[in-house]
N, C-alpha and C. Protein backbone atom coordinates (compact mmCIF):
# COMPACT_ATOMS: atom_id res chain seq x y z
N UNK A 1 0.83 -1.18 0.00
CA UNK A 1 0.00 0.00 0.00
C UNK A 1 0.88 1.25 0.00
N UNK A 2 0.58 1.81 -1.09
CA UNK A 2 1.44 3.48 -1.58
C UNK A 2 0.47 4.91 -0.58
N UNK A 3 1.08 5.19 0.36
CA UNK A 3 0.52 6.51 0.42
C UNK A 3 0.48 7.56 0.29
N UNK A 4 -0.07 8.56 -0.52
CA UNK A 4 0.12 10.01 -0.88
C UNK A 4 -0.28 11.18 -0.90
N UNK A 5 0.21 12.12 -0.08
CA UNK A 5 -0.33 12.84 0.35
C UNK A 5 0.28 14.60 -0.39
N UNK A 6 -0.76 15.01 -0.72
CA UNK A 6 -0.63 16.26 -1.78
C UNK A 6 -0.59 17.91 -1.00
N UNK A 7 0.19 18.78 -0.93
CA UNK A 7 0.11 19.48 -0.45
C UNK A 7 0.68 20.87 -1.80
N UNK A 8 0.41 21.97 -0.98
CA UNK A 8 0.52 23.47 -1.78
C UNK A 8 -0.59 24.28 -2.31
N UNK A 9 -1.82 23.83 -2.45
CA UNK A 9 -2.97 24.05 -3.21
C UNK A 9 -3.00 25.70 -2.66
N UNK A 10 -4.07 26.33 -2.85
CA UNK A 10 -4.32 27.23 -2.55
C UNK A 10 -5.56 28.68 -3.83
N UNK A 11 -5.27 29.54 -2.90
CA UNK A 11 -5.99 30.62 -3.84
C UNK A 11 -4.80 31.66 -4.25
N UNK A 12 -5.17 31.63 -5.67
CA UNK A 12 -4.10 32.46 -6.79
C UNK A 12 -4.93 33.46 -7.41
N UNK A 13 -4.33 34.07 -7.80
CA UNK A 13 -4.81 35.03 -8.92
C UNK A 13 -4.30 34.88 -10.37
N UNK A 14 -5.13 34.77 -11.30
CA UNK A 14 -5.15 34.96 -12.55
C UNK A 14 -3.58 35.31 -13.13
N UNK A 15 -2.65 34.29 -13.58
CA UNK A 15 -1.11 35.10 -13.64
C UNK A 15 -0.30 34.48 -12.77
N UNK A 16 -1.07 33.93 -11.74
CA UNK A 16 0.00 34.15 -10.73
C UNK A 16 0.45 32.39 -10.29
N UNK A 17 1.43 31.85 -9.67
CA UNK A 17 2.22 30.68 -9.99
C UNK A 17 2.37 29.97 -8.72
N UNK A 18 1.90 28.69 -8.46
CA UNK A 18 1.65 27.85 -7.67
C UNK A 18 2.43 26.51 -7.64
N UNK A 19 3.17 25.86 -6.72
CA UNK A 19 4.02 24.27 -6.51
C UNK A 19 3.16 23.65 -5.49
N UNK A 20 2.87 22.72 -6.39
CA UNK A 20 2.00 21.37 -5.28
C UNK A 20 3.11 20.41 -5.35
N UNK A 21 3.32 19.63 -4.23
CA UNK A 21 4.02 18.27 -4.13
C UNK A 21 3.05 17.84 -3.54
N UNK A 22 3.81 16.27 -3.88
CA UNK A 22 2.94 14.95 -3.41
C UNK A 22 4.30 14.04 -2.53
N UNK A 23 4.21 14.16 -1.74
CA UNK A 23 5.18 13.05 -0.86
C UNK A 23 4.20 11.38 -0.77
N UNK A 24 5.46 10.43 -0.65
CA UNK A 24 4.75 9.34 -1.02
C UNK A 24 5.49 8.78 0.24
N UNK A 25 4.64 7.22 0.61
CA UNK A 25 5.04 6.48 1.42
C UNK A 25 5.05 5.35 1.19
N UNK A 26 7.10 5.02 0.68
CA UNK A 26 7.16 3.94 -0.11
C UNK A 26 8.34 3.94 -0.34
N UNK A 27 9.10 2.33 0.04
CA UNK A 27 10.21 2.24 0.23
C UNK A 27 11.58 3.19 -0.82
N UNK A 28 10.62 2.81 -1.97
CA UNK A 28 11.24 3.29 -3.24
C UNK A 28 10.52 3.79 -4.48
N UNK A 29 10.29 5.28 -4.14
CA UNK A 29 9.51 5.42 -5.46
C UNK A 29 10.04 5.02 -6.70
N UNK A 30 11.08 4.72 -7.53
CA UNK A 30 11.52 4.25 -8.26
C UNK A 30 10.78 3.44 -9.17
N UNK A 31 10.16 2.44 -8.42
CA UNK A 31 9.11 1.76 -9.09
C UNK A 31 7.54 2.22 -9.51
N UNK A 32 7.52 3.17 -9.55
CA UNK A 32 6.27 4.01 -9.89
C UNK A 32 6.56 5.34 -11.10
N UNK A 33 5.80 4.89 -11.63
CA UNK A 33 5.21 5.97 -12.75
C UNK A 33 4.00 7.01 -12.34
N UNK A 34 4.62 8.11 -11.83
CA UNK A 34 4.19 9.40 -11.27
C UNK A 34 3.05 10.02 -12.18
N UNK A 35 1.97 10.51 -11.64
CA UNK A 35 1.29 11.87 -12.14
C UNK A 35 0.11 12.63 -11.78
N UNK A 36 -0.30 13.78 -12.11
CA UNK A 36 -1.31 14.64 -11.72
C UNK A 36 -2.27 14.75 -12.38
N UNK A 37 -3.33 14.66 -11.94
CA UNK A 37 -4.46 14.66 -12.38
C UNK A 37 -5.29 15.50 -11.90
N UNK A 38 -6.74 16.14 -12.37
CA UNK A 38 -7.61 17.24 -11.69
C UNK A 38 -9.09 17.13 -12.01
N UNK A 39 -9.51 17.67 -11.25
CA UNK A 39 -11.05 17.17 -11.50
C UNK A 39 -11.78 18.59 -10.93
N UNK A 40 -12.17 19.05 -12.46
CA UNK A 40 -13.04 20.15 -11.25
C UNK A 40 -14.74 20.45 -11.07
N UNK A 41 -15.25 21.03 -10.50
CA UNK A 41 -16.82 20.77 -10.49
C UNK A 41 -17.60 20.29 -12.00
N UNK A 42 -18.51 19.37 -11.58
CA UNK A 42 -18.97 18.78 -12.59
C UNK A 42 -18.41 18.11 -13.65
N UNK A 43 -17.23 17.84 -13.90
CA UNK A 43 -16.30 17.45 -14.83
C UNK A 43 -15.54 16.46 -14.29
N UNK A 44 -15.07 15.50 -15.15
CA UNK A 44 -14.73 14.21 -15.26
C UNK A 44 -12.96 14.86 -14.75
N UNK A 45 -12.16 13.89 -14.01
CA UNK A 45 -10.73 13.54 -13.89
C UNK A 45 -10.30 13.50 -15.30
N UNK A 46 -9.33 14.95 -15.01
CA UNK A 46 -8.23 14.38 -16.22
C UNK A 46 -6.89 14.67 -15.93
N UNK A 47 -6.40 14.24 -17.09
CA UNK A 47 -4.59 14.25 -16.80
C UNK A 47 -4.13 15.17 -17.08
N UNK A 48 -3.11 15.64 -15.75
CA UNK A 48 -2.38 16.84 -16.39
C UNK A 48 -1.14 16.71 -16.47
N UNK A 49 -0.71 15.77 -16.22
CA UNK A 49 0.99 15.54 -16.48
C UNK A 49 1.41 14.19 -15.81
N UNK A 50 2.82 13.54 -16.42
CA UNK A 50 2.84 12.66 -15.91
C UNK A 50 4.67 12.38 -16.10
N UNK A 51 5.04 11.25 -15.19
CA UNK A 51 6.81 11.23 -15.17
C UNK A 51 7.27 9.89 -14.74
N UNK A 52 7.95 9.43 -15.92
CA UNK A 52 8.32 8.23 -15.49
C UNK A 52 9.83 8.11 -14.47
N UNK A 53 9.75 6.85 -13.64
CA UNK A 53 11.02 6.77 -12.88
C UNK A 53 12.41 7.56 -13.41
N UNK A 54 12.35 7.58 -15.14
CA UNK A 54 13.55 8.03 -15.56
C UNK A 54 13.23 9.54 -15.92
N UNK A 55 12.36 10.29 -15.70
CA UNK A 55 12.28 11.32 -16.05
C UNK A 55 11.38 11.92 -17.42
N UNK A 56 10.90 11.04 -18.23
CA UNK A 56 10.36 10.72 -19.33
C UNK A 56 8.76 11.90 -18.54
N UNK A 57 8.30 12.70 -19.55
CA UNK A 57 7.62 13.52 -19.06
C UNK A 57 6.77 13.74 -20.21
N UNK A 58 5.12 13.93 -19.62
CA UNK A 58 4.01 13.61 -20.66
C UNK A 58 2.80 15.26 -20.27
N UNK A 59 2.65 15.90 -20.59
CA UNK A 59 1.29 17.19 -20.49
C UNK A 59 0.13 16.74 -21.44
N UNK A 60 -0.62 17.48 -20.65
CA UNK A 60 -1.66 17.91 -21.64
C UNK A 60 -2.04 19.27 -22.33
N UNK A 61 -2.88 19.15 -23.21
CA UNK A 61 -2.04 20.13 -24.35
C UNK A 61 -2.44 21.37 -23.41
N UNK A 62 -3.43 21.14 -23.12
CA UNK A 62 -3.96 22.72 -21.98
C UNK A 62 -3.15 23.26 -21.07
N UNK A 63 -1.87 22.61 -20.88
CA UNK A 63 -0.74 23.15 -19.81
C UNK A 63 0.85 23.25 -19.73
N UNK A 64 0.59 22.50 -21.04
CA UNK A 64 2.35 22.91 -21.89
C UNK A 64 2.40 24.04 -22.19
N UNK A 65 3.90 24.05 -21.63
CA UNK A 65 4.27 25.25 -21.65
C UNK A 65 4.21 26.15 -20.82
N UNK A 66 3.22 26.15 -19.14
CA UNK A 66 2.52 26.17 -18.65
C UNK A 66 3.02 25.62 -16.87
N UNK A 67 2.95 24.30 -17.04
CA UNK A 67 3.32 23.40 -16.14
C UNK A 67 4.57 22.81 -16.08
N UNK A 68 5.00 22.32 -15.21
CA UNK A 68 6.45 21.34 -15.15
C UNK A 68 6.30 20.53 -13.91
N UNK A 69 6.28 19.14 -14.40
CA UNK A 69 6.32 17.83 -13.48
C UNK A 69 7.74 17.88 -13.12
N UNK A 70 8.27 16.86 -11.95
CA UNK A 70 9.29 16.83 -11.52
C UNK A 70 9.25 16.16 -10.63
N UNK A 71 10.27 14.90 -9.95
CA UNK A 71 10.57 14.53 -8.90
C UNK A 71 11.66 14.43 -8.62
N UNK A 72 11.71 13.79 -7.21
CA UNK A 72 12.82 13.52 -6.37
C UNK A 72 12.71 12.09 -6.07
N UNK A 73 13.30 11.19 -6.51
CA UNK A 73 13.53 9.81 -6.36
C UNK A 73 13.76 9.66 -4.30
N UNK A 74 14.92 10.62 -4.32
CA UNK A 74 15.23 10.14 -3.03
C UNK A 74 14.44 10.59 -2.10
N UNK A 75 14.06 11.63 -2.18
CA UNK A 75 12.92 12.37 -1.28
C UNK A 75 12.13 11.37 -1.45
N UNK A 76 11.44 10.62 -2.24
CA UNK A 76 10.13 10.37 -2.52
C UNK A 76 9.05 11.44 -2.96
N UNK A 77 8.88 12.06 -3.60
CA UNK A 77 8.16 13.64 -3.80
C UNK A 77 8.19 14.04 -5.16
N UNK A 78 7.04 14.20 -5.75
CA UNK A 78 6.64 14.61 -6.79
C UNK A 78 6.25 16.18 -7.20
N UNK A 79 6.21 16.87 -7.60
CA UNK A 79 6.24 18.17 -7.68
C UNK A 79 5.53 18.35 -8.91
N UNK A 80 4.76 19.83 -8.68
CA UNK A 80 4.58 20.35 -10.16
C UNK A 80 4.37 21.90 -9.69
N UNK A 81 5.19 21.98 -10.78
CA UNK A 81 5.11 23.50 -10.69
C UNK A 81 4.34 24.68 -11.83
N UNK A 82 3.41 25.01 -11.23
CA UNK A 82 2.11 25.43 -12.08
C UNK A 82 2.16 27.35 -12.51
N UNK A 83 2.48 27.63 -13.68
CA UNK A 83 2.76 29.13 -13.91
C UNK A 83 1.37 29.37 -14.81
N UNK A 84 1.41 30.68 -14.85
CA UNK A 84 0.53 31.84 -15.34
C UNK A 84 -0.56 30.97 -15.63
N UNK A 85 -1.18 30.92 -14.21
CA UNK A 85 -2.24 30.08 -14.29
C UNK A 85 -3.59 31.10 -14.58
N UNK A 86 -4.90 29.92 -14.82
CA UNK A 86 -5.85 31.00 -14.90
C UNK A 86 -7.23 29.92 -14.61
N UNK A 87 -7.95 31.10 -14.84
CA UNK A 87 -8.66 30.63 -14.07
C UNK A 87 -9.62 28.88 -14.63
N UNK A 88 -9.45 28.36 -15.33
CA UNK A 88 -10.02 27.11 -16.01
C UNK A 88 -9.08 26.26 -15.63
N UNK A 89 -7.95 26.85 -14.89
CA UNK A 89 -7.24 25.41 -13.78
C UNK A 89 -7.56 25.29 -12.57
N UNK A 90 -8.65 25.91 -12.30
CA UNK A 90 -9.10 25.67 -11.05
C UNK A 90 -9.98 24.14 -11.12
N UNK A 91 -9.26 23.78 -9.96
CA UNK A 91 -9.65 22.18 -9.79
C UNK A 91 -9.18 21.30 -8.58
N UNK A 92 -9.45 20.47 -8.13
CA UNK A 92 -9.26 19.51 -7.31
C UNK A 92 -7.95 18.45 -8.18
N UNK A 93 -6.45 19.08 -7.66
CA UNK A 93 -5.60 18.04 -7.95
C UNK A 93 -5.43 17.12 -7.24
N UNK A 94 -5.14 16.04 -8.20
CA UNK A 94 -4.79 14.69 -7.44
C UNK A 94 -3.21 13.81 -7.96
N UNK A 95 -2.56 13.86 -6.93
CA UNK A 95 -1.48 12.61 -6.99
C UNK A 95 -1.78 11.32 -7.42
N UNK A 96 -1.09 10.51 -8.41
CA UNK A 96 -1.20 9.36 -8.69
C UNK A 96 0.39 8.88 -8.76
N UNK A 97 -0.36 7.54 -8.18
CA UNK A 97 1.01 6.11 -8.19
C UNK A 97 0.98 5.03 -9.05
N UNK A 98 1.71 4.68 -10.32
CA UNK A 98 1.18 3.29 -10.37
C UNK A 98 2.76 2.30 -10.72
N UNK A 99 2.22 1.73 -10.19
CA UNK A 99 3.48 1.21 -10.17
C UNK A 99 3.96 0.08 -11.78
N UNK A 100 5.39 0.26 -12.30
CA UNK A 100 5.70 -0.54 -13.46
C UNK A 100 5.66 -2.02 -12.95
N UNK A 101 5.65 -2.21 -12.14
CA UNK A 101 5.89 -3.96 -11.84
C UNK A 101 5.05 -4.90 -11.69
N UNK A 102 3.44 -4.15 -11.16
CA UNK A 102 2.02 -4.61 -11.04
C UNK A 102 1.28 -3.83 -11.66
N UNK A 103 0.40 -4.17 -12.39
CA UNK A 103 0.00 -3.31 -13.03
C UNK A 103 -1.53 -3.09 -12.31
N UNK A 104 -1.84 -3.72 -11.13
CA UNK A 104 -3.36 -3.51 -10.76
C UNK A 104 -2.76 -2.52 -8.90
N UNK A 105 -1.46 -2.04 -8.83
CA UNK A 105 -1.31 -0.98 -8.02
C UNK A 105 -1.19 0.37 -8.42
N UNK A 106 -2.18 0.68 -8.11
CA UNK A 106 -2.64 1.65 -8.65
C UNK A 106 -2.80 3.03 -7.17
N UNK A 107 -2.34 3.77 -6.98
CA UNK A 107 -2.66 4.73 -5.52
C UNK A 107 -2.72 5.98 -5.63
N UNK A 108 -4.04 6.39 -5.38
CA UNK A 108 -4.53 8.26 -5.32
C UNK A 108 -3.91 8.48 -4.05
N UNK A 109 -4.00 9.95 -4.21
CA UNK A 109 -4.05 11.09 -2.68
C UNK A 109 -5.34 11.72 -2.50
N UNK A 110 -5.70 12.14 -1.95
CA UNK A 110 -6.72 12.86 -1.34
C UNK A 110 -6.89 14.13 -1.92
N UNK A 111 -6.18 14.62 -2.82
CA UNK A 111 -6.51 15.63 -3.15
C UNK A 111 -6.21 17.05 -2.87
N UNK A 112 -5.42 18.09 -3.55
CA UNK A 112 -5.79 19.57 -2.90
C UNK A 112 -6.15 20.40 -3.76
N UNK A 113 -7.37 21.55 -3.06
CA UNK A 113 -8.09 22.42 -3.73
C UNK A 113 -7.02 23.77 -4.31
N UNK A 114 -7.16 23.71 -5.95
CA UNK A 114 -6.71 24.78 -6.33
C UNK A 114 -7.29 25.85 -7.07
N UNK A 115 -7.45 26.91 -6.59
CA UNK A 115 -8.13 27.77 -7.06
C UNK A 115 -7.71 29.45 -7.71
N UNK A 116 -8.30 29.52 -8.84
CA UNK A 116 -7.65 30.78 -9.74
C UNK A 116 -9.01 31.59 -9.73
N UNK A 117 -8.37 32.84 -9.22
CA UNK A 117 -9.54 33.88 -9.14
C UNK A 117 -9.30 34.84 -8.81
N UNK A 118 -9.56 36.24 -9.05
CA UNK A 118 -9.14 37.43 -8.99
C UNK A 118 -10.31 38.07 -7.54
């Protein structure tokens, strides 16, 4: 069992630039294929970025350019660092785990509220 817990969320303004990490609890993140996902009222979970053990790094088109995934192997800690945001990224991010070796471990976080608004 992977646990992950998401922190940084907050209220921004229109422009203005936000870092969520996700710390994990797990011997070795190494074996996991990292990423963020968001979900905001009324609307389905989607992906907003994603990072493999080696660094291999995936967006969606709505945040390239935009966003930057990133971790720390040794920390255990996933990062994203979110610029000239606005307001249609407001959403409920979520940490994801899944691991390359099983493919039915699969582990969310709980979530933190991010919000763009003047």
């Amino acid at each position: 069992q992977v646990q992950l817990v998401e922190s940084g969320g907050g209220l921004v303004q229109p422009g203005g630039s936000l870092r969520l990490s996700c710390a994990a609890s797990v011997s070795s993140l190494h074996f996991y294929t990292m990423g963020w996902f968001r979900q905001a009222p009324g609307k389905q979970r989607e992906l907003v970025a994603t990072i493999t053990s080696g660094g291999g790094t995936n967006y969606a088109d709505s945040v390239k350019g935009r966003f930057t995934i990133s971790r720390d192997n040794a920390k255990n800690t996933m990062y994203l660092q979110m610029n000239t945001l606005k307001p249609e990224d407001t959403a409920v991010y979520y940490c994801n785990a899944q691991s390359v070796l099983i493919s039915t471990n699969n582990f969310w976080g709980q979530g933190t509220q991010v919000t763009v608004s003047s």
